[in-house]
Protein backbone atom coordinates (compact mmCIF):
# COMPACT_ATOMS: atom_id res chain seq x y z
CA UNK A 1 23.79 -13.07 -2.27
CA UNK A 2 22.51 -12.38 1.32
CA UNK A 3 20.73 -15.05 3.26
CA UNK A 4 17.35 -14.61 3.52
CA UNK A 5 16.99 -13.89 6.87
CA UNK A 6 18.66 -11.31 9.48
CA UNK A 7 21.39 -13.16 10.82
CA UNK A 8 21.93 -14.52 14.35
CA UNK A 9 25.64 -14.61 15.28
CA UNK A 10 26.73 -15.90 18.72
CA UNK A 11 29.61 -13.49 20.41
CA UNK A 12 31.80 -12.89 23.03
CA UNK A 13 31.07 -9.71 24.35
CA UNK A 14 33.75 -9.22 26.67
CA UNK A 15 35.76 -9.14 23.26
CA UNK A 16 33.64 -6.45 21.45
CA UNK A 17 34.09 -2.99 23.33
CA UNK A 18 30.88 -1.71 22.44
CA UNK A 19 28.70 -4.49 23.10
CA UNK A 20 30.73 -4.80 26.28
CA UNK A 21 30.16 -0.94 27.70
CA UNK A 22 26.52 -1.05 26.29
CA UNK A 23 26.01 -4.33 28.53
CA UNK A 24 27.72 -2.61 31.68
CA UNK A 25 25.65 0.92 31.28
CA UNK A 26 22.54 -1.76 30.48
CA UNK A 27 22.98 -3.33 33.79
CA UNK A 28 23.51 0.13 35.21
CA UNK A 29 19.88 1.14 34.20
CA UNK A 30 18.06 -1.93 34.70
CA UNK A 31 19.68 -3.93 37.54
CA UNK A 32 19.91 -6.72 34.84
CA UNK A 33 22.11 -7.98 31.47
CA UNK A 34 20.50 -8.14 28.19
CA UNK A 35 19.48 -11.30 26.44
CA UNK A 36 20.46 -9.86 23.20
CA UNK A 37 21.63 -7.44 21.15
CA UNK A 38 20.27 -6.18 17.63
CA UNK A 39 22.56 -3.50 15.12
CA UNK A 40 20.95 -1.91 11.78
CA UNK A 41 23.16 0.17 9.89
CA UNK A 42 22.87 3.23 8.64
CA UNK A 43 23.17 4.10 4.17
CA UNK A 44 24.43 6.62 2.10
CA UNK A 45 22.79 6.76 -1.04
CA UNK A 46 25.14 6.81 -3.97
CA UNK A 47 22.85 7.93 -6.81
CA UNK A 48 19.26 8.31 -6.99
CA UNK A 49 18.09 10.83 -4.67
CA UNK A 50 14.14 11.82 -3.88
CA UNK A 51 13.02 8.80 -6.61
CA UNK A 52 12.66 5.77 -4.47
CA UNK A 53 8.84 6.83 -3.40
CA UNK A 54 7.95 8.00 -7.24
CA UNK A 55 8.95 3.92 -7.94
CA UNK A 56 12.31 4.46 -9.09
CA UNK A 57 15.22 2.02 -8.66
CA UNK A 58 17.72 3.80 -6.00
CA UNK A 59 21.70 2.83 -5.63
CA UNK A 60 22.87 2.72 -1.73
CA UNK A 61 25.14 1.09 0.58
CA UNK A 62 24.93 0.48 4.28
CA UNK A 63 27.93 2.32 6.13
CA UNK A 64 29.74 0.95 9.01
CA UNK A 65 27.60 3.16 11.82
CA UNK A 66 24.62 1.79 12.94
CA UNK A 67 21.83 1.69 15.60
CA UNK A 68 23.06 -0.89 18.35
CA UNK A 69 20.50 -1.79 21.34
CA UNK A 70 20.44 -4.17 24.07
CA UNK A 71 17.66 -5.55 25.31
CA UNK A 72 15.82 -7.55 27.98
CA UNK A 73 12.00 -9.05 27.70
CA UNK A 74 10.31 -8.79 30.65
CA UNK A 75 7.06 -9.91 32.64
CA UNK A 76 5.15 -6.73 32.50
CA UNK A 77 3.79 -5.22 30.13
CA UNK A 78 6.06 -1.74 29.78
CA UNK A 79 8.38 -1.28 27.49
CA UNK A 80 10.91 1.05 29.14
CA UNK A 81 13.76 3.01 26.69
CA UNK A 82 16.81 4.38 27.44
CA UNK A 83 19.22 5.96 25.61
CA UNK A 84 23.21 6.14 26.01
CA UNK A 85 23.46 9.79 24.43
CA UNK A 86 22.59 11.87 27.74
CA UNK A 87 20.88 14.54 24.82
CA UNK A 88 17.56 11.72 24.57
CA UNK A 89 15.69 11.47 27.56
CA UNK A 90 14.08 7.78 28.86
CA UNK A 91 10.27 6.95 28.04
CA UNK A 92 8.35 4.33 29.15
CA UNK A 93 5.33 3.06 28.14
CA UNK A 94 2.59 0.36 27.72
CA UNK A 95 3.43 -1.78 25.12
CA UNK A 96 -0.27 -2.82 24.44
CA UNK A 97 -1.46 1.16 24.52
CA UNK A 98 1.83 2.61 21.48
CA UNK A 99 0.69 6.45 20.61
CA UNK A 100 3.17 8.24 19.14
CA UNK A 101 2.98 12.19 18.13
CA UNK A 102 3.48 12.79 14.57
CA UNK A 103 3.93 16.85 15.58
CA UNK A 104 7.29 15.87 17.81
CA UNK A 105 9.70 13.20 15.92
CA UNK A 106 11.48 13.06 19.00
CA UNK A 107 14.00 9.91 19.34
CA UNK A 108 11.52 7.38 21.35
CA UNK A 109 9.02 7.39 18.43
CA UNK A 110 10.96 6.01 15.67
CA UNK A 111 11.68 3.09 18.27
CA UNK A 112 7.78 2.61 18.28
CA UNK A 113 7.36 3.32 14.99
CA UNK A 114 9.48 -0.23 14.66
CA UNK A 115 7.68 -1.94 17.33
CA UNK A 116 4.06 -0.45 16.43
CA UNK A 117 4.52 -1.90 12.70
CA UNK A 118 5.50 -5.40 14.09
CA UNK A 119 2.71 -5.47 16.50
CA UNK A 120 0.38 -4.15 13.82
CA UNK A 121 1.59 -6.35 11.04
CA UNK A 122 0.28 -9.66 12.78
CA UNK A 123 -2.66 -8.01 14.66
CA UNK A 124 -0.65 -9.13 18.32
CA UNK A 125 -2.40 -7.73 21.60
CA UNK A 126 -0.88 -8.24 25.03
CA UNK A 127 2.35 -7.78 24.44
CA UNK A 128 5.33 -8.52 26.55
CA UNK A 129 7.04 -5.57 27.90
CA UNK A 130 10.95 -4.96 27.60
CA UNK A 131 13.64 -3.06 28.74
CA UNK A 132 15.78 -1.71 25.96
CA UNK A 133 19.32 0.35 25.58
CA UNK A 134 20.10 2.29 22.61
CA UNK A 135 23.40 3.18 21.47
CA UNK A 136 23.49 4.93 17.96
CA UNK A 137 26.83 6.21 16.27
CA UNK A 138 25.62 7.39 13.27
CA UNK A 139 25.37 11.68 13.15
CA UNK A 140 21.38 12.40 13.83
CA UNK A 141 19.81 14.53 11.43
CA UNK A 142 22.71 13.97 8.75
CA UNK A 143 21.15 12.24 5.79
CA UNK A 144 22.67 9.15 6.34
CA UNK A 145 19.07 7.75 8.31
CA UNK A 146 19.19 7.48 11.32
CA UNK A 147 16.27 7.28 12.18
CA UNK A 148 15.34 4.40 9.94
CA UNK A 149 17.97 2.43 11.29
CA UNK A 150 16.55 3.14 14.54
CA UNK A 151 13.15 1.61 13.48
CA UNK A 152 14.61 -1.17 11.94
CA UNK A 153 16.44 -2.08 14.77
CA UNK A 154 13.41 -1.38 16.75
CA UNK A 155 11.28 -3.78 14.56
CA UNK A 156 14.10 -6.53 14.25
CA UNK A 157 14.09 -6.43 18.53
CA UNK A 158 10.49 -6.90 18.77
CA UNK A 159 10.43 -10.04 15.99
CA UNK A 160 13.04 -11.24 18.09
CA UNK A 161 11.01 -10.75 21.33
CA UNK A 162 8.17 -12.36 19.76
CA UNK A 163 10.41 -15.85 19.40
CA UNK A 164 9.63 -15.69 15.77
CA UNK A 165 12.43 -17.76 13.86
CA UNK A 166 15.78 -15.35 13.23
CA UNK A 167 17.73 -18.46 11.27
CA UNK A 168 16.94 -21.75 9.35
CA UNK A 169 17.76 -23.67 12.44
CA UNK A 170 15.54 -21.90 15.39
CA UNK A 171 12.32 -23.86 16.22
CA UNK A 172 8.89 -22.96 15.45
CA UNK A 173 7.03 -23.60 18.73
CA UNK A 174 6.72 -19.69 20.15
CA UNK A 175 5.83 -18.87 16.31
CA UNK A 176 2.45 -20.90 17.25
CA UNK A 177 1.90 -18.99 20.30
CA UNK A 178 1.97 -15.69 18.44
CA UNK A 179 -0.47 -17.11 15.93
CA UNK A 180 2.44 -16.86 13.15
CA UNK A 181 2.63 -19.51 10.67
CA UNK A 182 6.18 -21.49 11.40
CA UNK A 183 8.42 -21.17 8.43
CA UNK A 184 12.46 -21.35 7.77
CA UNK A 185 12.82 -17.70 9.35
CA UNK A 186 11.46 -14.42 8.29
CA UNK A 187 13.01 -12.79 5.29
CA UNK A 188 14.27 -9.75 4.98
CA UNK A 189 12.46 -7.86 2.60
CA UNK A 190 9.53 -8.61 4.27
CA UNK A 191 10.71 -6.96 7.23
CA UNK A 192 12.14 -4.04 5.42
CA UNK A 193 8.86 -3.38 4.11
CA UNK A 194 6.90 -3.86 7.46
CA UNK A 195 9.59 -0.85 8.77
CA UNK A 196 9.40 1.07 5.60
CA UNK A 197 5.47 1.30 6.37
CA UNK A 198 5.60 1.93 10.00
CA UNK A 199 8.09 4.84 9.72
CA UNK A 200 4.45 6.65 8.05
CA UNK A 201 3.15 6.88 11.68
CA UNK A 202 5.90 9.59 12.65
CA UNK A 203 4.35 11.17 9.26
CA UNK A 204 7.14 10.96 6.87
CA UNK A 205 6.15 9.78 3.59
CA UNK A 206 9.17 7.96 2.29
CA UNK A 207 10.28 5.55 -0.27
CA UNK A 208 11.32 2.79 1.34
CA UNK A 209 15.21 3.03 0.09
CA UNK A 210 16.33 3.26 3.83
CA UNK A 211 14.82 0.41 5.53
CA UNK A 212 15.11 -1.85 2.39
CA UNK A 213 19.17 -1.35 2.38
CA UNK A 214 19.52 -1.86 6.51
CA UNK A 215 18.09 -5.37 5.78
CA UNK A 216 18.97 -6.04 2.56
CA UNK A 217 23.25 -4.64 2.62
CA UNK A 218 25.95 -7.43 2.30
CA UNK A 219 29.71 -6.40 3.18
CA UNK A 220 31.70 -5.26 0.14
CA UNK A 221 28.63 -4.54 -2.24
CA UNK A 222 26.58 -1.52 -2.83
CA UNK A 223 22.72 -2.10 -4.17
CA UNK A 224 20.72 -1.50 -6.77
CA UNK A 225 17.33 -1.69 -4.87
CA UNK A 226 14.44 -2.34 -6.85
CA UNK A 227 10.42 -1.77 -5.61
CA UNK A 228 7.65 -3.50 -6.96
CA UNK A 229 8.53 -6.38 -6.11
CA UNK A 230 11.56 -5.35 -3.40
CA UNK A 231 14.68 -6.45 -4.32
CA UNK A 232 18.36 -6.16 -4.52
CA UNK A 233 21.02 -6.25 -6.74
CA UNK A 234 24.86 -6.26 -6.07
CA UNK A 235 26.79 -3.41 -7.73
CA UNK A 236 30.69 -4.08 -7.90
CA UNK A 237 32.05 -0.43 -6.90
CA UNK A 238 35.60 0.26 -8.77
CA UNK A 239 38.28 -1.00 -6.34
CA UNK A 240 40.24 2.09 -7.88
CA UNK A 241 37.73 4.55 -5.96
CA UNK A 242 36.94 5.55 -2.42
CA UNK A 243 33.73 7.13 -1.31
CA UNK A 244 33.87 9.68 0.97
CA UNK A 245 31.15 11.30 3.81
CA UNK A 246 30.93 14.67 4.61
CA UNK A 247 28.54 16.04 6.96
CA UNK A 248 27.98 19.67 6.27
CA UNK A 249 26.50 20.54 9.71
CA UNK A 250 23.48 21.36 8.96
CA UNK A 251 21.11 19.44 10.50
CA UNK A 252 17.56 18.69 8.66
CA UNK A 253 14.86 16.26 10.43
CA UNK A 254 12.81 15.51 7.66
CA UNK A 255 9.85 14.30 9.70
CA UNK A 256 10.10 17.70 11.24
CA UNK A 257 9.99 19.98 8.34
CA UNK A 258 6.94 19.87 5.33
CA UNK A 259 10.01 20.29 2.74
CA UNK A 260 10.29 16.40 2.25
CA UNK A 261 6.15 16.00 2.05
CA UNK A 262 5.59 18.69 -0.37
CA UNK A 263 8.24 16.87 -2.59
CA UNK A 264 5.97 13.71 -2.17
CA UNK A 265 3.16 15.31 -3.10
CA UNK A 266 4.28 17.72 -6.33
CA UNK A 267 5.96 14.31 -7.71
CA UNK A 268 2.16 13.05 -7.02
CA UNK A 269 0.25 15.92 -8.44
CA UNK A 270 3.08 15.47 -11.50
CA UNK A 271 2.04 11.94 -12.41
CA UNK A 272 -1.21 12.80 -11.95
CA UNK A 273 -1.39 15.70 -14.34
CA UNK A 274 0.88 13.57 -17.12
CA UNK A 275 -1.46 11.06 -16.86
CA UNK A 276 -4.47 12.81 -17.67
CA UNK A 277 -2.56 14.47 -20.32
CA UNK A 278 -2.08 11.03 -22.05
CA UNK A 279 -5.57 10.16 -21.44
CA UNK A 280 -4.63 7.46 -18.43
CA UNK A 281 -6.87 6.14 -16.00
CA UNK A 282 -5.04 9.41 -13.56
CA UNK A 283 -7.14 9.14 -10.52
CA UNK A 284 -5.61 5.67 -9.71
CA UNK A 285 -1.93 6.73 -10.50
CA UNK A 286 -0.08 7.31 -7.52
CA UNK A 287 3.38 7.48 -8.77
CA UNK A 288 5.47 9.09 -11.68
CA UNK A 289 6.95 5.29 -12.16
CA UNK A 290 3.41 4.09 -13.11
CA UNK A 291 2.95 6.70 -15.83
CA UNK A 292 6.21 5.27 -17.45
CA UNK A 293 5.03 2.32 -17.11
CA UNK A 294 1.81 2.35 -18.47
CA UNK A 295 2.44 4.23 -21.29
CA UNK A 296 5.59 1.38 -21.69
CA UNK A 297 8.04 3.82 -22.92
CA UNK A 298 12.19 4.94 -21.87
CA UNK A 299 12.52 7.57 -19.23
CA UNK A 300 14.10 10.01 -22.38
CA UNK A 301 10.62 9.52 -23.81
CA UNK A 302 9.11 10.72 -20.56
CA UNK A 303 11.19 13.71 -20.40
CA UNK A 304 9.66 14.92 -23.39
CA UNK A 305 6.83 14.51 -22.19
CA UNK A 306 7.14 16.32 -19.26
CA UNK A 307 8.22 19.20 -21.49
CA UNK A 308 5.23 18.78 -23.62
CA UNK A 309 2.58 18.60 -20.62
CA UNK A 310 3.69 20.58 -17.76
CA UNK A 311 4.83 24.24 -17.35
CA UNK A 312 7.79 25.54 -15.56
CA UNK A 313 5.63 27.73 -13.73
CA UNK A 314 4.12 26.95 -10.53
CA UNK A 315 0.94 25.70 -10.63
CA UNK A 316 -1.49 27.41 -7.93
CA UNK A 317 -4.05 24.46 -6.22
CA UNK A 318 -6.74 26.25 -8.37
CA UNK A 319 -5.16 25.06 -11.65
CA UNK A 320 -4.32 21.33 -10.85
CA UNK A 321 -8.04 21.29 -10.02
CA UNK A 322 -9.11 22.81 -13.56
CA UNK A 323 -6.07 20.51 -15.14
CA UNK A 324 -7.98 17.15 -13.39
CA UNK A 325 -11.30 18.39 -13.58
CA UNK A 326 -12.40 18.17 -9.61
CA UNK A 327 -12.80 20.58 -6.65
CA UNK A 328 -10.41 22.03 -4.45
CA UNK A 329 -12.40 20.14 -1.45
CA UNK A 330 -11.40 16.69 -3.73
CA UNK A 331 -7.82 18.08 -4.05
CA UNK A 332 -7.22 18.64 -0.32
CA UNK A 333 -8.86 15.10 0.90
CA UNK A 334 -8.22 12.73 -1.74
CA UNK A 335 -5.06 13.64 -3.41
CA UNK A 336 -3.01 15.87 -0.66
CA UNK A 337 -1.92 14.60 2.58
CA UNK A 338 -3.01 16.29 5.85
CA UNK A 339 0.13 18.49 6.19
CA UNK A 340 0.79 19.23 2.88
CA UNK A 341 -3.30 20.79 2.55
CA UNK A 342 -2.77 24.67 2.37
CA UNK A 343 0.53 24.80 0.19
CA UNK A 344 0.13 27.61 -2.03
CA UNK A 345 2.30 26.69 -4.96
CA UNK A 346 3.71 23.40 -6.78
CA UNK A 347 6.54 22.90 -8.81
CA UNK A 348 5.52 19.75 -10.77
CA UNK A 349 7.73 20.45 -14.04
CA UNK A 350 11.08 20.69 -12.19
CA UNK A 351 10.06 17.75 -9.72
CA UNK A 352 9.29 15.31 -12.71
CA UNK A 353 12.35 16.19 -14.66
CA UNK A 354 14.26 15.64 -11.76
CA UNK A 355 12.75 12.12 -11.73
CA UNK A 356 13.11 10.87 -14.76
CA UNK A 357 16.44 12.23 -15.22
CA UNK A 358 17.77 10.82 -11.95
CA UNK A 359 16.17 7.83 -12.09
CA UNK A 360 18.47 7.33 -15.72
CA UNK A 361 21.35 8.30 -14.13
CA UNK A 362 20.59 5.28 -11.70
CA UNK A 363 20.61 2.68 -14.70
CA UNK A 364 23.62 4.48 -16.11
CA UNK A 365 25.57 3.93 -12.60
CA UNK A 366 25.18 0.48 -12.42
CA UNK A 367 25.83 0.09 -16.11
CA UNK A 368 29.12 1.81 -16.20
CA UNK A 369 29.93 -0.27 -12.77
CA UNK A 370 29.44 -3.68 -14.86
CA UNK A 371 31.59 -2.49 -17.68
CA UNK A 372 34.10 -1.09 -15.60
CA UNK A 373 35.59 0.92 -18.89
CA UNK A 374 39.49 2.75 -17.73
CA UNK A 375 37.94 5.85 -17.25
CA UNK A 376 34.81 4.41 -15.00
CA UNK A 377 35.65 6.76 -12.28
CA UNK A 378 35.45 10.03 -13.84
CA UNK A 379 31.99 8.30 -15.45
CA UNK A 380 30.25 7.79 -12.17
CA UNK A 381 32.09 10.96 -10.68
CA UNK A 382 30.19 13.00 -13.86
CA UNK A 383 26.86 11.30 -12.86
CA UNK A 384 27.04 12.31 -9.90
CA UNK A 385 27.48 15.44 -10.18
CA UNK A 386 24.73 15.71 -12.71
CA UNK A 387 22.74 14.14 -9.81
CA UNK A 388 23.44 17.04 -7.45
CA UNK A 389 22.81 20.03 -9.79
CA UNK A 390 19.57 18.22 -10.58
CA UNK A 391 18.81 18.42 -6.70
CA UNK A 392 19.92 21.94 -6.31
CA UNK A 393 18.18 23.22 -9.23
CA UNK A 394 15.75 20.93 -10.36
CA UNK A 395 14.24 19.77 -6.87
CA UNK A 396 15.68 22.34 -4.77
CA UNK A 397 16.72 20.05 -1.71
CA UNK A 398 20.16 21.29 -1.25
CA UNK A 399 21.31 24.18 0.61
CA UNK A 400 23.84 27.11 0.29
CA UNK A 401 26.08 25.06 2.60
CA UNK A 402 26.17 21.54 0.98
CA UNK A 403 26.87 23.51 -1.94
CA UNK A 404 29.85 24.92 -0.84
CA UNK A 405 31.31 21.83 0.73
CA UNK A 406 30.61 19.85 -2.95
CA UNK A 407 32.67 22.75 -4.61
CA UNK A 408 35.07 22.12 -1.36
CA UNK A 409 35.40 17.96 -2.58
CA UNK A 410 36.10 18.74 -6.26
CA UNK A 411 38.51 21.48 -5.80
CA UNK A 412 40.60 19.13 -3.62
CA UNK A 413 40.20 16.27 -5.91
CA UNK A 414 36.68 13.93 -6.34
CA UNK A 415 35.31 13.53 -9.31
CA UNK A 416 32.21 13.70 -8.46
CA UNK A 417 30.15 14.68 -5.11
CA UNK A 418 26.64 15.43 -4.57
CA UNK A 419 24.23 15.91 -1.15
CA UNK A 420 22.84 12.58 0.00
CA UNK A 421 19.72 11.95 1.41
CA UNK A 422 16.75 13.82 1.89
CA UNK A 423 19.01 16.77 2.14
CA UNK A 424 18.41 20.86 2.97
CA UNK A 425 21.38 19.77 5.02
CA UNK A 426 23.11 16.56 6.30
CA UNK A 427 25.80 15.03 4.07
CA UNK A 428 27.25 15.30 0.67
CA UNK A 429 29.10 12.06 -0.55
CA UNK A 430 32.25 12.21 -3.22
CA UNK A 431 33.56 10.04 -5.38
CA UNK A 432 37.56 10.42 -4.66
CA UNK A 433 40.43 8.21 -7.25
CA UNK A 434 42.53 5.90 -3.83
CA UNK A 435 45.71 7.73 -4.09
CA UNK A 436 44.24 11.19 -3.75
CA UNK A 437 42.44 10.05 -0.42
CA UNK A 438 44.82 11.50 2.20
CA UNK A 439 45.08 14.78 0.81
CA UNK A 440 41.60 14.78 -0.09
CA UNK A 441 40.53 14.20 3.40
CA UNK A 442 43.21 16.89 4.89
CA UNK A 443 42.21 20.10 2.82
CA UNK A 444 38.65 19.55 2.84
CA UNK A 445 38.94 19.17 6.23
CA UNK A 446 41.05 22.60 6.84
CA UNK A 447 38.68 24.23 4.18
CA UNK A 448 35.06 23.60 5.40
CA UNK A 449 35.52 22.98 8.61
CA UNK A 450 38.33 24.58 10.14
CA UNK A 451 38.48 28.10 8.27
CA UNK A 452 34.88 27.98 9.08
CA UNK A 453 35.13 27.83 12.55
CA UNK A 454 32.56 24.87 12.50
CA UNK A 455 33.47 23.96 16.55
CA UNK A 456 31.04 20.76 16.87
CA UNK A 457 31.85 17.67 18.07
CA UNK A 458 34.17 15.43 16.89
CA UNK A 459 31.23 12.85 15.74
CA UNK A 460 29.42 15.28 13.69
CA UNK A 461 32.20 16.78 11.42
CA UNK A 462 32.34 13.61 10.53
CA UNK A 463 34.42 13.35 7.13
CA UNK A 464 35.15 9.85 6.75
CA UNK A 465 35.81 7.46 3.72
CA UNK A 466 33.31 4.47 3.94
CA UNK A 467 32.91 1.21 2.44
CA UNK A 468 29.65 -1.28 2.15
CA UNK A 469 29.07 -2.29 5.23
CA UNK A 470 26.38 -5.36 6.01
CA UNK A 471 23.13 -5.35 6.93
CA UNK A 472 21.04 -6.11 10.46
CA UNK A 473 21.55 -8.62 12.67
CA UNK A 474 20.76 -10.12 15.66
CA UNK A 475 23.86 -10.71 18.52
CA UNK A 476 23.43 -13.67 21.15
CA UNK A 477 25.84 -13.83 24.03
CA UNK A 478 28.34 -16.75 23.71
C-alpha cells in the first residue's frame, strides 16, 4: 500500500534530464534555481467512465506523463508563472488577491485553482509569493487530465511552500506558524480531496476520480477508487495484457464546453426523479449512488427501476417540475447549476442506465482481475467495450472520431477499447494480448493517423502502451 503521505525524495538533478533543463530554463526566467520540484501524474481511466460524481466506484491508473514544476518561494507577495510550452503565456499575480475566470479555463487558472483550495482550506491570508516553472508532458485537452494534474501539482507546491510536513520525519515548527495542527505529514486523500474541490472554481463539476488517483497511484497497480469515504484499492492488471493510449486528435476542454455539466446535472435530475418515484426524501438526494443506497438494493435492481420510472424521451424543464412538484424558478436556483439554467431538454433515462450499468461493469473488472480465469483478457476486453457503446449510445460522450479509431484498435487486434475520460474527443484506451503489441501499435498507427493525414505533432498522436505509473511527489535537490 502507498504511504500516507506524498513522498519527498532527495535527487541529483544533474542526473535527471528533465529536472536538469527545467532548472536551467528556471534560472533563465528568474535569475535564480528552484528550491524544489513537485510532479503529479496524469490517469487513464480503465473502466468506469462519467460515474465517479453520481458516487460510483471508478478503475484508473496514473500514466507515466505528468505535470513537473519548479519552484522558488519568495519575499513578496506575487506569485509569478511561467510556462515551458511557448503556446501558455506568463501571469503574475497577488497571491493574497487569487480571481480566476470561470468563462476562460486558460492554463494559469488550474494552477490557482490548486493554490486557491490550499489557501482556502486553512483560511491562510498573507501569503508568501513564489516564482514557479511548469513543464507538462501529458497531451492538453486529451482525456488523460491534465489539467487536474496541473492543480494537484499546484496544490502539492503550495503545502510545500507553507512548510507543512511532506514525510514522517520533517518537523512541525512552520506547521505552528501557519496555524496548522503538527501531525506525522499530511495524507493524501486529504489532499486529493482539497484539489478535487478547488478544480469547482474553474466551474467544472467533477467527480473527484482525477485528483484522487494523482495522489493516491502506486507503480505497478491500477485502482479501484472508492468515494464516501475516499479510498483505494490495488487491482493486479493481467501481466499477459498491455494497455494502450490513443489520442484521437480531437481536442475537448471540458471546463470549456456545457457538454460535461449538463451530464452532471441530467444524472442529478435522474436521482432526483427515481427518488420521488420510490417515495424518498428526493430533495436531499444529490446523487444516483444515494438512491441505490437508500433503497439498499444491487445496481440490476436499479436498472429496473430506471425502466419502470423514467422515459426514454427527453424530459422538457416543464415536466421535471410537474414530476417533483415545484416551480421552474425552484428548478433553475436550487437544483440546476448557473450554466446549465436554460437547457431545453434532458436525457435522464439513458444517463441513469448508463450509470448503473457502468458502475457494474466496474465491480465486474476488478472481480475478473482477482480471479484471473485463462480467458481474463478477452473478459475485461468485452467489458470494455460494453463500457464504450454505453458512452456512445447511452451517454452520448463519444464522437464520430473516437469511434472510428476504437473500430481502428479491434480490427488490428485489442480486445477491447473504449474513449477515456470525459470524452467528445481526447483518447480511447485498448486492451491489447503482449505479443500482438508491435503490430498493434504499427497498423493503427498507419490507419488513423497516417491515411488520415492527421499532421500534428509528434506529442499529440500520441499512441503509446502505458503501465501504472506512481503518484505525486515532492523532489529536493541532493
Amino acid at each position: 500500500m502507498a504511504t500516507e503521505c506524498p513522498a519527498v525524495r532527495r535527487v541529483q538533478v544533474a542526473e535527471h534530464p528533465r529536472l536538469l533543463k527545467l532548472k536551467e530554463m528556471f534560472n533563465s526566467k528568474f535569475g535564480s534555481v528552484p528550491k524544489f520540484y513537485v510532479r503529479a501524474p496524469g490517469r487513464v481511466n480503465i473502466i468506469g467512465e462519467h460515474i465517479d460524481y453520481c458516487g460510483y466506484s471508478v478503475l484508473p491508473m496514473a500514466v507515466e506523463q505528468d505535470m513537473l514544476i519548479a519552484v522558488e518561494p519568495v519575499k513578496t507577495h506575487v506569485l509569478q508563472l511561467a510556462n515551458t510550452n511557448p503556446l501558455y503565456p506568463d501571469f503574475s499575480t497577488s497571491a493574497n488577491n487569487i480571481q480566476i475566470d470561470k468563462t476562460k479555463p486558460l492554463w494559469h487558472n488550474y494552477f490557482l485553482c490548486g493554490f486557491k483550495g490550499i489557501q482556502e482550506h486553512f483560511g491562510l491570508s498573507d501569503l508568501t509569493g513564489m516564482n514557479c516553472l511548469v513543464d507538462g508532458n501529458i497531451p492538453p485537452s486529451s482525456g488523460l487530465s491534465s489539467s487536474s494534474a496541473l492543480v494537484c501539482c499546484a496544490g502539492l507546491v503550495t503545502l510545500t511552500v507553507l512548510g507543512m510536513n511532506l514525510s514522517k520525519t520533517a518537523t512541525a515548527n512552520r506547521d505552528m506558524q501557519w496555524g496548522v495542527a503538527p501531525g506525522p505529514c499530511f495524507r493524501h486523500v486529504e489532499l486529493a480531496e482539497i484539489c478535487a474541490k478547488s478544480e469547482r472554481y474553474i466551474g467544472t463539476e467533477g467527480g473527484g476520480m482525477d485528483q484522487s488517483i494523482s495522489f493516491l497511484a502506486e507503480e505497478g497497480t491500477a485502482k479501484l477508487i472508492e468515494f464516501s469515504p475516499l479510498r483505494a484499492t490495488d487491482v493486479k492488471l493481467p501481466s499477459g495484457a498491455v494497455f494502450v493510449i490513443a489520442n484521437s486528435c480531437v481536442e475537448m476542454n471540458k471546463a470549456a464546453t456545457s457538454h460535461f455539466n449538463i451530464r452532471v446535472m441530467e444524472c442529478r435530475l435522474a436521482a432526483k426523479l427515481l427518488a420521488k418515484h420510490k417515495s424518498l426524501p428526493w430533495k436531499e438526494v444529490l446523487r444516483l449512488e444515494e438512491v441505490q443506497a437508500k433503497l439498499g438494493i444491487s445496481l440490476e435492481e436499479m436498472l429496473l427501476i430506471t425502466e419502470d420510472a423514467l422515459h426514454p424521451e427527453p424530459y422538457s424543464p416543464e415536466e421535471i417540475c410537474k414530476c417533483l412538484g415545484i416551480s421552474l424558478q425552484e428548478l433553475k436556483t436550487q437544483i440546476l447549476s448557473p450554466n446549465t439554467q436554460d437547457v431545453l431538454t434532458f436525457k435522464l433515462y439513458q444517463r441513469a442506465k448508463h450509470v448503473y450499468s457502468e458502475a457494474a461493469r466496474v465491480l465486474q473488472f476488478k472481480k475478473i482481475c482477482e480471479e484471473a480465469p485463462d480467458n481474463v483478457v478477452q473478459l475485461l476486453g468485452e467489458l470494455m467495450n460494453q463500457s464504450h457503446r454505453s458512452c456512445r449510445d447511452m451517454y452520448e460522450c463519444s464522437c464520430p472520431e473516437l469511434d472510428q479509431l476504437v473500430d481502428i484498435c479491434r480490427k488490428f487486434g485489442a480486445q477491447g477499447s473504449r474513449l477515456t475520460g470525459a470524452g467528445w474527443g481526447g483518447c480511447t484506451v485498448s486492451i491489447v494480448p503482449a505479443e500482438k503489441l508491435s503490430s498493434f501499435l504499427a497498423n493503427v498507427h498507419e490507419a488513423y493517423y497516417q491515411r488520415s493525414n492527421r499532421s500534428l505533432a509528434p506529442e499529440k498522436q500520441s499512441l503509446f502502451a502505458t503501465k501504472p505509473g506512481g503518484g505525486a511527489l515532492v523532489f529536493l535537490e541532493a
